[in-house]
PDB file of N, CA and C in Angstrom:
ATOM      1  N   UNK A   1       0.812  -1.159   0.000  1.00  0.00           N
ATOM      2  CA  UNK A   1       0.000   0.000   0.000  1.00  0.00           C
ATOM      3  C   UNK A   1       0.876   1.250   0.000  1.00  0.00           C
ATOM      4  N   UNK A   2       0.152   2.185  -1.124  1.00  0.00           N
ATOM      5  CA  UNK A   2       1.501   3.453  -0.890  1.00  0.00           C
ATOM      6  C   UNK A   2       0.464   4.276   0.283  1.00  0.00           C
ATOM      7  N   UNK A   3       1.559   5.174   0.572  1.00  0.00           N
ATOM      8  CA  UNK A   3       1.377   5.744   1.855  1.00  0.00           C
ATOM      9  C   UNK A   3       1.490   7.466   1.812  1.00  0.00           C
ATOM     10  N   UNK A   4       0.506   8.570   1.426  1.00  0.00           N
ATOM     11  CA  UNK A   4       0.755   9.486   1.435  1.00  0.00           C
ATOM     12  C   UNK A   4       1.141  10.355   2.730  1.00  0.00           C
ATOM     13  N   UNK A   5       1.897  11.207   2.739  1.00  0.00           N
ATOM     14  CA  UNK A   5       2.322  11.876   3.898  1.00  0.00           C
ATOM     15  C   UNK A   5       1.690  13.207   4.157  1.00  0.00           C
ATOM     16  N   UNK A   6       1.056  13.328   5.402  1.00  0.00           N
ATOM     17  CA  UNK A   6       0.246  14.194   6.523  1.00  0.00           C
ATOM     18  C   UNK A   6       0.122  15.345   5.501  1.00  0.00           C
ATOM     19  N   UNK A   7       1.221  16.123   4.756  1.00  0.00           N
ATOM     20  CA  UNK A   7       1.291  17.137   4.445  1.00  0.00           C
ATOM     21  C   UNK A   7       0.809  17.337   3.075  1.00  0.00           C
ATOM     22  N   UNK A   8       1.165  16.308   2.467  1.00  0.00           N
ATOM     23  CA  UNK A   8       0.995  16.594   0.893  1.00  0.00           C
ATOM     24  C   UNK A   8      -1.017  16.002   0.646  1.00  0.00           C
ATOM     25  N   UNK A   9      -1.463  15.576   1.793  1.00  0.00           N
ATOM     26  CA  UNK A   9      -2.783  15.245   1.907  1.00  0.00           C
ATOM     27  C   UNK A   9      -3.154  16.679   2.215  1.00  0.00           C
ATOM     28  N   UNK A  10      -3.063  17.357   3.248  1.00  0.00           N
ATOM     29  CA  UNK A  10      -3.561  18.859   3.705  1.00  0.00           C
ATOM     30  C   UNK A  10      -3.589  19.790   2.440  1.00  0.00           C
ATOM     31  N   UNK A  11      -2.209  19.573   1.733  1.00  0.00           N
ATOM     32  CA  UNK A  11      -2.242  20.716   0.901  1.00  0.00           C
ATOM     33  C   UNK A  11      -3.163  20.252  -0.395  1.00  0.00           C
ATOM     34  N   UNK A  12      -3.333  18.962  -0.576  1.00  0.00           N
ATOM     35  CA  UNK A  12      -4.249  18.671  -1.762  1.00  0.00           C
ATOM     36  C   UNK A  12      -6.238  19.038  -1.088  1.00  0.00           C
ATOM     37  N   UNK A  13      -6.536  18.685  -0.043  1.00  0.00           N
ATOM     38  CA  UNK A  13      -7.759  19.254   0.512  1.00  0.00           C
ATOM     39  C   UNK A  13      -7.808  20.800   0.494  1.00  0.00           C
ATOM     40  N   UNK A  14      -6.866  21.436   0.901  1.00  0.00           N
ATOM     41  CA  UNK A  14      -7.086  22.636   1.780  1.00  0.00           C
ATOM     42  C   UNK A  14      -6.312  23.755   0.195  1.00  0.00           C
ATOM     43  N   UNK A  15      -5.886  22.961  -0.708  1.00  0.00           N
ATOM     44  CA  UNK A  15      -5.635  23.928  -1.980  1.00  0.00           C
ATOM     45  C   UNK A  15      -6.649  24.640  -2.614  1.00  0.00           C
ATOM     46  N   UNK A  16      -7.660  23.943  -3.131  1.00  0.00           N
ATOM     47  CA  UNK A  16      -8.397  25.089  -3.423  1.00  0.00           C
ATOM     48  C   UNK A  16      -9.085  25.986  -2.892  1.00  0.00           C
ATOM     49  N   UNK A  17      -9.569  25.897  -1.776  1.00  0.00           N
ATOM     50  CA  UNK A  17     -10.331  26.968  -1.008  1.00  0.00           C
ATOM     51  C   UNK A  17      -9.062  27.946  -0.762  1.00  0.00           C
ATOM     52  N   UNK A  18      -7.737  27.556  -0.207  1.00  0.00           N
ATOM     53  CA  UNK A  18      -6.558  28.594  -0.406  1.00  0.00           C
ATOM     54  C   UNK A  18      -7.100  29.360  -1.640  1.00  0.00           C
ATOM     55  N   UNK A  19      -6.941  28.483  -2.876  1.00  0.00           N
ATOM     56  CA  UNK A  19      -6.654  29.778  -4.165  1.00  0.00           C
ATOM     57  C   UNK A  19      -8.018  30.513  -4.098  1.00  0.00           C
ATOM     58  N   UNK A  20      -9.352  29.948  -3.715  1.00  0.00           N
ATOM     59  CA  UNK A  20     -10.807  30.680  -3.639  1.00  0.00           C
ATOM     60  C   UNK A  20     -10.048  31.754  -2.803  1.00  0.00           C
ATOM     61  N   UNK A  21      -9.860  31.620  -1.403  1.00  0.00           N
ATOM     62  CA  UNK A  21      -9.677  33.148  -0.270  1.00  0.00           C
ATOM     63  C   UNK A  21      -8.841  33.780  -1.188  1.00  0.00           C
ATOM     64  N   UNK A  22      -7.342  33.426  -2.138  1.00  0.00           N
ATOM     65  CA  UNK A  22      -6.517  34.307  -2.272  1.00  0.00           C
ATOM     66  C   UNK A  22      -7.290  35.472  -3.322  1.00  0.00           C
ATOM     67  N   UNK A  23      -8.037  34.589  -4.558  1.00  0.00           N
ATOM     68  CA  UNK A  23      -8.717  35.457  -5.602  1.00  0.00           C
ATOM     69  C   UNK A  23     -10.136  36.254  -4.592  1.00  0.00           C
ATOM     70  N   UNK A  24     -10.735  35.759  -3.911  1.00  0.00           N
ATOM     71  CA  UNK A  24     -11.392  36.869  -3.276  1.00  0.00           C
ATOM     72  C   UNK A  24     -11.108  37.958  -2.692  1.00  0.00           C
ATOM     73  N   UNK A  25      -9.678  37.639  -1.692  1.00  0.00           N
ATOM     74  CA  UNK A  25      -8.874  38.593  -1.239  1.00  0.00           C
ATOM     75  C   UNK A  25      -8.458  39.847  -1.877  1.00  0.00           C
ATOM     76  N   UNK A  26      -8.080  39.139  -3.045  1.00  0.00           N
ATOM     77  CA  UNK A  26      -7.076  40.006  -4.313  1.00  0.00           C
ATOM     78  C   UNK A  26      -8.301  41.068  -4.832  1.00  0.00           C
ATOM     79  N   UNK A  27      -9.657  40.460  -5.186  1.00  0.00           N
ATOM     80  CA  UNK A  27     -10.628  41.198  -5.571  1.00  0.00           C
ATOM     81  C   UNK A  27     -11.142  42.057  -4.592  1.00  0.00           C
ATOM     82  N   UNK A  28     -11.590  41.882  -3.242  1.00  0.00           N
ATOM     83  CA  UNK A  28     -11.604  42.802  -2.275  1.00  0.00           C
ATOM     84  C   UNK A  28     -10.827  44.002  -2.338  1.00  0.00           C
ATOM     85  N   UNK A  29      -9.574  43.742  -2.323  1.00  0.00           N
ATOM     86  CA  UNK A  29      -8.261  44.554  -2.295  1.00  0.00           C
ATOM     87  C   UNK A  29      -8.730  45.660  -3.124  1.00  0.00           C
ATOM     88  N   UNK A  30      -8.686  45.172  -4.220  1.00  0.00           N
ATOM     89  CA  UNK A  30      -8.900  46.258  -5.495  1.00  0.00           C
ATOM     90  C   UNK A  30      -9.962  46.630  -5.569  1.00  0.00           C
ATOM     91  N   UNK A  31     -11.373  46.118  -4.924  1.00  0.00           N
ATOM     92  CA  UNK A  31     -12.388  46.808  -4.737  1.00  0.00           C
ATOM     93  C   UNK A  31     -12.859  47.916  -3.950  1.00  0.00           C
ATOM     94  N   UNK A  32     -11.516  48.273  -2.758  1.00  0.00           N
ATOM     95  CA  UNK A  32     -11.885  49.089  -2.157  1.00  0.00           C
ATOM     96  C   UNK A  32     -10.555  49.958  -1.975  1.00  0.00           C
ATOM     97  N   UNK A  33      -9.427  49.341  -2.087  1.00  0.00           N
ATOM     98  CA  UNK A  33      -8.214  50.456  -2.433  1.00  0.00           C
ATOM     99  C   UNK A  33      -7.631  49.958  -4.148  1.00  0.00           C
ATOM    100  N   UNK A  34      -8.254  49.686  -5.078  1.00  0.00           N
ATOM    101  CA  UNK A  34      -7.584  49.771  -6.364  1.00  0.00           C
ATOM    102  C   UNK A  34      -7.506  51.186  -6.909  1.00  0.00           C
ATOM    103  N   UNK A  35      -7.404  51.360  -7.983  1.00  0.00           N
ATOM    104  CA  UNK A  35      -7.580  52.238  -9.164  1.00  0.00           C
ATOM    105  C   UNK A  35      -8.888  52.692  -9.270  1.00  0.00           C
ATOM    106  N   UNK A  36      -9.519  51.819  -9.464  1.00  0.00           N
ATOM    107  CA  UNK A  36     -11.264  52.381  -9.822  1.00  0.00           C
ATOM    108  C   UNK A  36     -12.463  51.664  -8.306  1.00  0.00           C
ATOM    109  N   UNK A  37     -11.037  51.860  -7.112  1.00  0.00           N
ATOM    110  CA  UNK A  37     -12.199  51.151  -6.290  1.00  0.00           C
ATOM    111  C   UNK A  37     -12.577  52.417  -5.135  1.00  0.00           C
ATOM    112  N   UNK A  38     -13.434  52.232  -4.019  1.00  0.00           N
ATOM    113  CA  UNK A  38     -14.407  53.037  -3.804  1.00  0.00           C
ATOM    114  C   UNK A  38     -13.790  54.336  -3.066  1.00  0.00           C
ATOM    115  N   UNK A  39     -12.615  53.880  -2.893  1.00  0.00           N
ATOM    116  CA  UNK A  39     -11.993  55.263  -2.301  1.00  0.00           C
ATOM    117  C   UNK A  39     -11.015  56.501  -3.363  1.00  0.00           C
ATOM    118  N   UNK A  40     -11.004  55.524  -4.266  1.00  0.00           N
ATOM    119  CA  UNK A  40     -10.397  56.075  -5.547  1.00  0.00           C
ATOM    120  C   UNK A  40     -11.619  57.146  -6.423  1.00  0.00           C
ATOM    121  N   UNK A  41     -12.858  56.792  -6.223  1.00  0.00           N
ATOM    122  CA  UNK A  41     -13.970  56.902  -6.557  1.00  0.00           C
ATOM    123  C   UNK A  41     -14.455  57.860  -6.027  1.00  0.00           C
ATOM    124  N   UNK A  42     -14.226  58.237  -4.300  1.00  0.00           N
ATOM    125  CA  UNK A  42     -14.885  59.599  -4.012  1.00  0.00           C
ATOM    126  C   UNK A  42     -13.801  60.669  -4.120  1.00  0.00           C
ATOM    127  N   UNK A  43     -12.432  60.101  -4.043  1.00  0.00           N
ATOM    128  CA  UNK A  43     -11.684  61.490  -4.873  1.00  0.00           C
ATOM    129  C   UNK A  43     -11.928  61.680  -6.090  1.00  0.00           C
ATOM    130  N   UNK A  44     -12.111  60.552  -7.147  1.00  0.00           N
ATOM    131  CA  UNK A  44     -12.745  61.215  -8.128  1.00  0.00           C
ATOM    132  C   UNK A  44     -13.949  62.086  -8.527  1.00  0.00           C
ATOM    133  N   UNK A  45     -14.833  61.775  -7.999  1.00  0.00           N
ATOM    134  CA  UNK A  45     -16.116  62.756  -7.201  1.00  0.00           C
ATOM    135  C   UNK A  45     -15.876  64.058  -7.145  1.00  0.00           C
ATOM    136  N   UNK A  46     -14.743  63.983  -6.340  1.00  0.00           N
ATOM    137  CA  UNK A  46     -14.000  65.531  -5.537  1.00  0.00           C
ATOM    138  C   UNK A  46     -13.691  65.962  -6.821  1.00  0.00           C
ATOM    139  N   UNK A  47     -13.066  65.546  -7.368  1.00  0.00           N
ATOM    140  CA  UNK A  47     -12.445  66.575  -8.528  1.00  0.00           C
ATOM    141  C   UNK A  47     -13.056  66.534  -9.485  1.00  0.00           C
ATOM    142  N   UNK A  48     -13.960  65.864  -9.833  1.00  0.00           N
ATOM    143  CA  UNK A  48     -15.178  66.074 -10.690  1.00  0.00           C
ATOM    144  C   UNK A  48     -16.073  67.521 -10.119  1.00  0.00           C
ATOM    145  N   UNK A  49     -16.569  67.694  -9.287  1.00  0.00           N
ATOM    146  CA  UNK A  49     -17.452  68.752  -8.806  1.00  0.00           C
ATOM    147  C   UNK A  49     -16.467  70.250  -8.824  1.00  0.00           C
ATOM    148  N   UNK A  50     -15.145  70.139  -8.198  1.00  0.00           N
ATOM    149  CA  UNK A  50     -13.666  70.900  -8.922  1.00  0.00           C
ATOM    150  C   UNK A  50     -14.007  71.401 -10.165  1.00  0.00           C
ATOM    151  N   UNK A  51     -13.768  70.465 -10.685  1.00  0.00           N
ATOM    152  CA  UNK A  51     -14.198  70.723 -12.385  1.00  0.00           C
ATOM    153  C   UNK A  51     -15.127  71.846 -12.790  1.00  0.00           C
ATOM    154  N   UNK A  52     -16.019  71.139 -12.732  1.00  0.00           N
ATOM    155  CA  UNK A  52     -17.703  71.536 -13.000  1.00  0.00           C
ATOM    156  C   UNK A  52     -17.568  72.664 -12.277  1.00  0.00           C
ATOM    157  N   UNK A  53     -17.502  73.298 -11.470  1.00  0.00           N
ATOM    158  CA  UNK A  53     -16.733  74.550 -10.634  1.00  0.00           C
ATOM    159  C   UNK A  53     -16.315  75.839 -11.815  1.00  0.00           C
ATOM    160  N   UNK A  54     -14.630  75.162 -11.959  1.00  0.00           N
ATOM    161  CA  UNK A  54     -13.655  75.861 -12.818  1.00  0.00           C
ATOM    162  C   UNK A  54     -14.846  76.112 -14.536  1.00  0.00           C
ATOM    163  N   UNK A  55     -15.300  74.614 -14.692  1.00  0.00           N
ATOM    164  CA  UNK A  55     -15.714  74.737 -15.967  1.00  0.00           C
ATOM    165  C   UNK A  55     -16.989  76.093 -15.745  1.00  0.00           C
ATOM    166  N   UNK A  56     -18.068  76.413 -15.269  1.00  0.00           N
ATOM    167  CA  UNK A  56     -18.997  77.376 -14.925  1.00  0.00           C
ATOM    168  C   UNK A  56     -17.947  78.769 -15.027  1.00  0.00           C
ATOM    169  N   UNK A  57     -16.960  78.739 -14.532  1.00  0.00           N
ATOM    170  CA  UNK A  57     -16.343  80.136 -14.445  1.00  0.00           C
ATOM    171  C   UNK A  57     -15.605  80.457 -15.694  1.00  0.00           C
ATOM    172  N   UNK A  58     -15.099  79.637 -16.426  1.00  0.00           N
ATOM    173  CA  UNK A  58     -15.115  80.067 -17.782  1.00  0.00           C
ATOM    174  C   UNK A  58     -15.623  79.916 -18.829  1.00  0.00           C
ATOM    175  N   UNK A  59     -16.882  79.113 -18.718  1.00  0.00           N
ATOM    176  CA  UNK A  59     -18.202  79.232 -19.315  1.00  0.00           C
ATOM    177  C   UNK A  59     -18.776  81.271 -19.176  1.00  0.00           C
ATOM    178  N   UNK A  60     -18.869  81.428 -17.985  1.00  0.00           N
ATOM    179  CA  UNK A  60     -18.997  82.724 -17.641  1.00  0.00           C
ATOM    180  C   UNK A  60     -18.296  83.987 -18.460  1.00  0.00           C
ATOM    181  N   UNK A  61     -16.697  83.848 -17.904  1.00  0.00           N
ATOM    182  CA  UNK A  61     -16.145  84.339 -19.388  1.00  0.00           C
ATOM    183  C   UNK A  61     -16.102  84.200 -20.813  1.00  0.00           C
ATOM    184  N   UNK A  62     -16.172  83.124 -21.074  1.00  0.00           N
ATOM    185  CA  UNK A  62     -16.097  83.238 -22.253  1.00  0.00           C
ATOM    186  C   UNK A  62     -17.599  83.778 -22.925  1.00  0.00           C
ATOM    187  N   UNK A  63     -18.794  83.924 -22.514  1.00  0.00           N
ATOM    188  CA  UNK A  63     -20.095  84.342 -22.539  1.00  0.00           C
ATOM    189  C   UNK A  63     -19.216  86.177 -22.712  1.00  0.00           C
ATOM    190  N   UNK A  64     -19.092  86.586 -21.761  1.00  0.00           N
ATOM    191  CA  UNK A  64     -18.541  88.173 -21.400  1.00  0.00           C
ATOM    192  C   UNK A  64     -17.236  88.185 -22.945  1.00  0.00           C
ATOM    193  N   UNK A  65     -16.595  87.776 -22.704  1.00  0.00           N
ATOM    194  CA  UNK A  65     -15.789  87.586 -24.605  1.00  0.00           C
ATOM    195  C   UNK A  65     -16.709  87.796 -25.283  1.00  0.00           C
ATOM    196  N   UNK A  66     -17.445  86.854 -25.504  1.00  0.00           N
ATOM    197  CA  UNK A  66     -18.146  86.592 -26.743  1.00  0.00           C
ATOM    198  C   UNK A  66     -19.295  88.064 -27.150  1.00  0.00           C
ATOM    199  N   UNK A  67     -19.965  88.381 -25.709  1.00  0.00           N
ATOM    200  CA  UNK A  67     -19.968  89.349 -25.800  1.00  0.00           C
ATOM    201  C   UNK A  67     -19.953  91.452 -26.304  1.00  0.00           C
ATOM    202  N   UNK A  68     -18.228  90.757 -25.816  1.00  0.00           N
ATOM    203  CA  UNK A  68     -17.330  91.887 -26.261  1.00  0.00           C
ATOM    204  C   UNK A  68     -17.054  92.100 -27.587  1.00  0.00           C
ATOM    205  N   UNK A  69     -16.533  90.605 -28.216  1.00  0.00           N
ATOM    206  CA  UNK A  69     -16.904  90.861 -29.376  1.00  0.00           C
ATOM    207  C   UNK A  69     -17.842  90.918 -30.144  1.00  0.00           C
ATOM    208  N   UNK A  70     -18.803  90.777 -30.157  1.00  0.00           N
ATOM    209  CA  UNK A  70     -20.193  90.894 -30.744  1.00  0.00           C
ATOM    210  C   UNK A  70     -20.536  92.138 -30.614  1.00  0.00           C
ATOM    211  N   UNK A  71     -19.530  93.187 -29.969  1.00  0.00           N
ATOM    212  CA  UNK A  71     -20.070  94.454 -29.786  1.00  0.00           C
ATOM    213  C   UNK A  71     -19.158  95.109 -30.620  1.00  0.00           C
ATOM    214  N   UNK A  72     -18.058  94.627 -30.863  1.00  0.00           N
ATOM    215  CA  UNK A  72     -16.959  95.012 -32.153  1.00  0.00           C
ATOM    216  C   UNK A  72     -17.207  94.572 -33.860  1.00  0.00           C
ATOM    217  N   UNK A  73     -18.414  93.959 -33.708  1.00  0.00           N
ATOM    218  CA  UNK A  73     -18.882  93.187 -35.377  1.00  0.00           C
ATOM    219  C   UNK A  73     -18.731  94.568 -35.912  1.00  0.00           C
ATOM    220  N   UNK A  74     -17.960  94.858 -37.073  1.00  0.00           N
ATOM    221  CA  UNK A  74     -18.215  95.273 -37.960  1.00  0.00           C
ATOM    222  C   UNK A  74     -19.374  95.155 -39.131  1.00  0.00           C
ATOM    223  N   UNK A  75     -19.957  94.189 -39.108  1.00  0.00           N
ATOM    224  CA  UNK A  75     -21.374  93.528 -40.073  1.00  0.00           C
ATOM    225  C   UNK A  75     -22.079  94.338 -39.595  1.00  0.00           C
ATOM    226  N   UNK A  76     -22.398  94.401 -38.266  1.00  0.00           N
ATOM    227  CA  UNK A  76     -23.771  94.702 -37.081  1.00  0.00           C
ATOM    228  C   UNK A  76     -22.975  96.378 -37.169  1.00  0.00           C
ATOM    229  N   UNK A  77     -22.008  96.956 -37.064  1.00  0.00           N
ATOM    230  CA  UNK A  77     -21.513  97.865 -36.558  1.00  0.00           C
ATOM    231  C   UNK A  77     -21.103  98.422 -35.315  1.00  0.00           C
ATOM    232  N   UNK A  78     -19.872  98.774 -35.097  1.00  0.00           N
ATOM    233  CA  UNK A  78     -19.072  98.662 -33.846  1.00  0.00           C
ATOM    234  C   UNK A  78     -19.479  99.647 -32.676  1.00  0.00           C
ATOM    235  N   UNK A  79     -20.092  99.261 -31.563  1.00  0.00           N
ATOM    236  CA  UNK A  79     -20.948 100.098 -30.445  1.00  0.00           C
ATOM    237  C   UNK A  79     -19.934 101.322 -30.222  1.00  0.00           C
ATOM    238  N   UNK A  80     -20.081 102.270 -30.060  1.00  0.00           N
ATOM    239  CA  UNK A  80     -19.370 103.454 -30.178  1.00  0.00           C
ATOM    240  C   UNK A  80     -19.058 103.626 -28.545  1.00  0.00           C
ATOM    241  N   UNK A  81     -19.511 102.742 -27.995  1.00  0.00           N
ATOM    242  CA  UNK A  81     -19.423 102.573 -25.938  1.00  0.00           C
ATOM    243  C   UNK A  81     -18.007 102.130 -26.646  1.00  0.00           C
ATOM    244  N   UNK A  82     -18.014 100.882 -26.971  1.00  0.00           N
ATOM    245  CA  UNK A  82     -16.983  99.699 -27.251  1.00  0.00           C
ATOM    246  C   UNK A  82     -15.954 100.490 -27.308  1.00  0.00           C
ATOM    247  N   UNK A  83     -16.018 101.028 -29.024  1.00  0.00           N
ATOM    248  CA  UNK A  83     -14.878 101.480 -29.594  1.00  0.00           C
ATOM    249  C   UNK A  83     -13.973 102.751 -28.562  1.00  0.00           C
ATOM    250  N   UNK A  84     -15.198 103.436 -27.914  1.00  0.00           N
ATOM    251  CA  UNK A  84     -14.246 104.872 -27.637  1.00  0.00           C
ATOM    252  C   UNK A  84     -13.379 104.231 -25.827  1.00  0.00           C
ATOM    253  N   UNK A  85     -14.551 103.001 -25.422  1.00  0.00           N
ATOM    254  CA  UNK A  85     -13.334 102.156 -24.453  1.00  0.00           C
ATOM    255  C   UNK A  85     -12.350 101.867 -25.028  1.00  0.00           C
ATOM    256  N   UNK A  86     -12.316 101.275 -25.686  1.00  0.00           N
ATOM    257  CA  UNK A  86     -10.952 100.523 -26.581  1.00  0.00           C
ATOM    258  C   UNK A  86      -9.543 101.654 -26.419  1.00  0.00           C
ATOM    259  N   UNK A  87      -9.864 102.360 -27.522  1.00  0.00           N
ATOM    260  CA  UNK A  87      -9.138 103.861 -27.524  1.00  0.00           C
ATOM    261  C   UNK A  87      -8.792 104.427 -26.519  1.00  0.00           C
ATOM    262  N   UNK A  88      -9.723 104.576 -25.855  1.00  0.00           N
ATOM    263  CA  UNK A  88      -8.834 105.447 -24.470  1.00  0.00           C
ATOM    264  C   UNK A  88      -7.668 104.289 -23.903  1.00  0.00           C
ATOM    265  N   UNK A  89      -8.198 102.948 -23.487  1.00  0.00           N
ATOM    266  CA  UNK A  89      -6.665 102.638 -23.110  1.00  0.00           C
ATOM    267  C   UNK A  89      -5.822 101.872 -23.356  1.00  0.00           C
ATOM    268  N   UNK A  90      -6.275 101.679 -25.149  1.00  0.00           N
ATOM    269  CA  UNK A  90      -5.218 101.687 -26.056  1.00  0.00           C
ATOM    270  C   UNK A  90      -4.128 102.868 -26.561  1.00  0.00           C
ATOM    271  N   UNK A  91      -4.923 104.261 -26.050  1.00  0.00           N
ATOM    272  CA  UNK A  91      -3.532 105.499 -25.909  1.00  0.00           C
ATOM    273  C   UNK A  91      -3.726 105.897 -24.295  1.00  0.00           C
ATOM    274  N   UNK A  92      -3.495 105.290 -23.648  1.00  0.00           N
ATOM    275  CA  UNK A  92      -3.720 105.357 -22.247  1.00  0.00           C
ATOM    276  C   UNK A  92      -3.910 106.772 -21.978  1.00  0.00           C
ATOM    277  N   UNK A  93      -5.199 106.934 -21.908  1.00  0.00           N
ATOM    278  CA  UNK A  93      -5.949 108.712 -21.614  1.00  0.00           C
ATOM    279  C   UNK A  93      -7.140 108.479 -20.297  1.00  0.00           C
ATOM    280  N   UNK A  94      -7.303 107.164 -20.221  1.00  0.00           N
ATOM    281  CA  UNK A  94      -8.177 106.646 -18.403  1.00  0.00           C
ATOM    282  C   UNK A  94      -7.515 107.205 -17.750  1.00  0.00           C
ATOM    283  N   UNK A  95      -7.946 107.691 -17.035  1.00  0.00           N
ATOM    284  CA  UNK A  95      -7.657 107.802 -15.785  1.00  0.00           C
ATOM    285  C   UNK A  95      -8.002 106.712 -14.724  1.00  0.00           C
ATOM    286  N   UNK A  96      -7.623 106.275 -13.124  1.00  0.00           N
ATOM    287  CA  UNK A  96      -8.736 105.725 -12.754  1.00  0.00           C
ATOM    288  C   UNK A  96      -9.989 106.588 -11.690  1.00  0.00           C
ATOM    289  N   UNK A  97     -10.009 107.338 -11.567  1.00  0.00           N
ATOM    290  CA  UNK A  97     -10.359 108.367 -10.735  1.00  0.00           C
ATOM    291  C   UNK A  97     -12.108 109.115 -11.541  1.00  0.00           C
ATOM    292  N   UNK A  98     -12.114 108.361 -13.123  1.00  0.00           N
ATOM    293  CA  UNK A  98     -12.853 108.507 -14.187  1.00  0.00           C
ATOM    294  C   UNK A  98     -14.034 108.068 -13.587  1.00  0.00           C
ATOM    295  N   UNK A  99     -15.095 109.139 -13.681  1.00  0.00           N
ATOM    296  CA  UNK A  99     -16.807 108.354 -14.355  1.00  0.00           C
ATOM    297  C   UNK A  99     -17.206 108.872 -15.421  1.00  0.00           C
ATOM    298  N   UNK A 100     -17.695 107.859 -16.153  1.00  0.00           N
ATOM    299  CA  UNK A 100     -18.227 108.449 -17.334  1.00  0.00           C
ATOM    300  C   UNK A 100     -20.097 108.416 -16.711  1.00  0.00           C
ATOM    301  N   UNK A 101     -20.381 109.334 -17.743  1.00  0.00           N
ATOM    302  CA  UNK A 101     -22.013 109.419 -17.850  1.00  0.00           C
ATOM    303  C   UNK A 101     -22.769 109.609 -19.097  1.00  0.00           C
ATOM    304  N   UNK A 102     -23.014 108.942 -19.356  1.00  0.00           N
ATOM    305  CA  UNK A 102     -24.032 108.448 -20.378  1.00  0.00           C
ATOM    306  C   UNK A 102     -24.894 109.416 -20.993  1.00  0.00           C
ATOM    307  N   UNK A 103     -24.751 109.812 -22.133  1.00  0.00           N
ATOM    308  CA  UNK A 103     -25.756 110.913 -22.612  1.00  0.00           C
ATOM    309  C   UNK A 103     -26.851 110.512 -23.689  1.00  0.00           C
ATOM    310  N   UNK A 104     -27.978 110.929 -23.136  1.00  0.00           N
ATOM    311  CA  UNK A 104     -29.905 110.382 -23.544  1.00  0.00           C
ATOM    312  C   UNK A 104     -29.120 110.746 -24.865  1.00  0.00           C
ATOM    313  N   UNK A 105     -29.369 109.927 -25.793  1.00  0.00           N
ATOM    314  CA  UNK A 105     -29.751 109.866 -27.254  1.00  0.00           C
ATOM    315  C   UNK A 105     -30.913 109.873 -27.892  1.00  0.00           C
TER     316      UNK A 105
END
């Protein structure tokens, strides 16, 4: 009769449920500290809402650009507010100490 020894019996029973815990383990792992796992996930969150933040504020500007230029169309014709801003401090004649006032047309 052959005769297996204590050890090499344990490790043939007790092998696969080893490799089951190790691949569950391994998947746990990465489910909650990987790359895309849940703590990775609410910093991404964080800097998603960051974003969406920054993105609104130059959404904002670029609206105020767009604006500005639309008030320089030559097609439409150039707002004479626009142009005579432009000019003054493009030959620097502002002051800052300046109000202007608006005269009824």
């Amino acid at each position: 009769m052959l005769r297996t020894s204590p050890i090499r019996s344990l490790l043939r029973r007790a092998g696969l449920p080893a490799a089951v815990l190790i691949a569950v383990g391994f998947f746990a792992y990465n489910a909650t500290l990987g790359p895309t796992g849940i703590i990775a996930t609410k910093a991404l969150r964080a800097e998603f809402e960051q974003k969406n933040i920054e993105l609104a504020a130059l959404t904002k500007r670029r609206a105020e650009l767009k604006n500005r230029v639309d008030l320089l169309d030559p097609r439409r014709g150039v707002d004479p507010d626009m142009a005579d801003e432009l000019t003054r401090r493009q030959l620097n004649v502002v002051r800052p100490d300046e109000v202007i006032i608006p005269l009824d047309r």
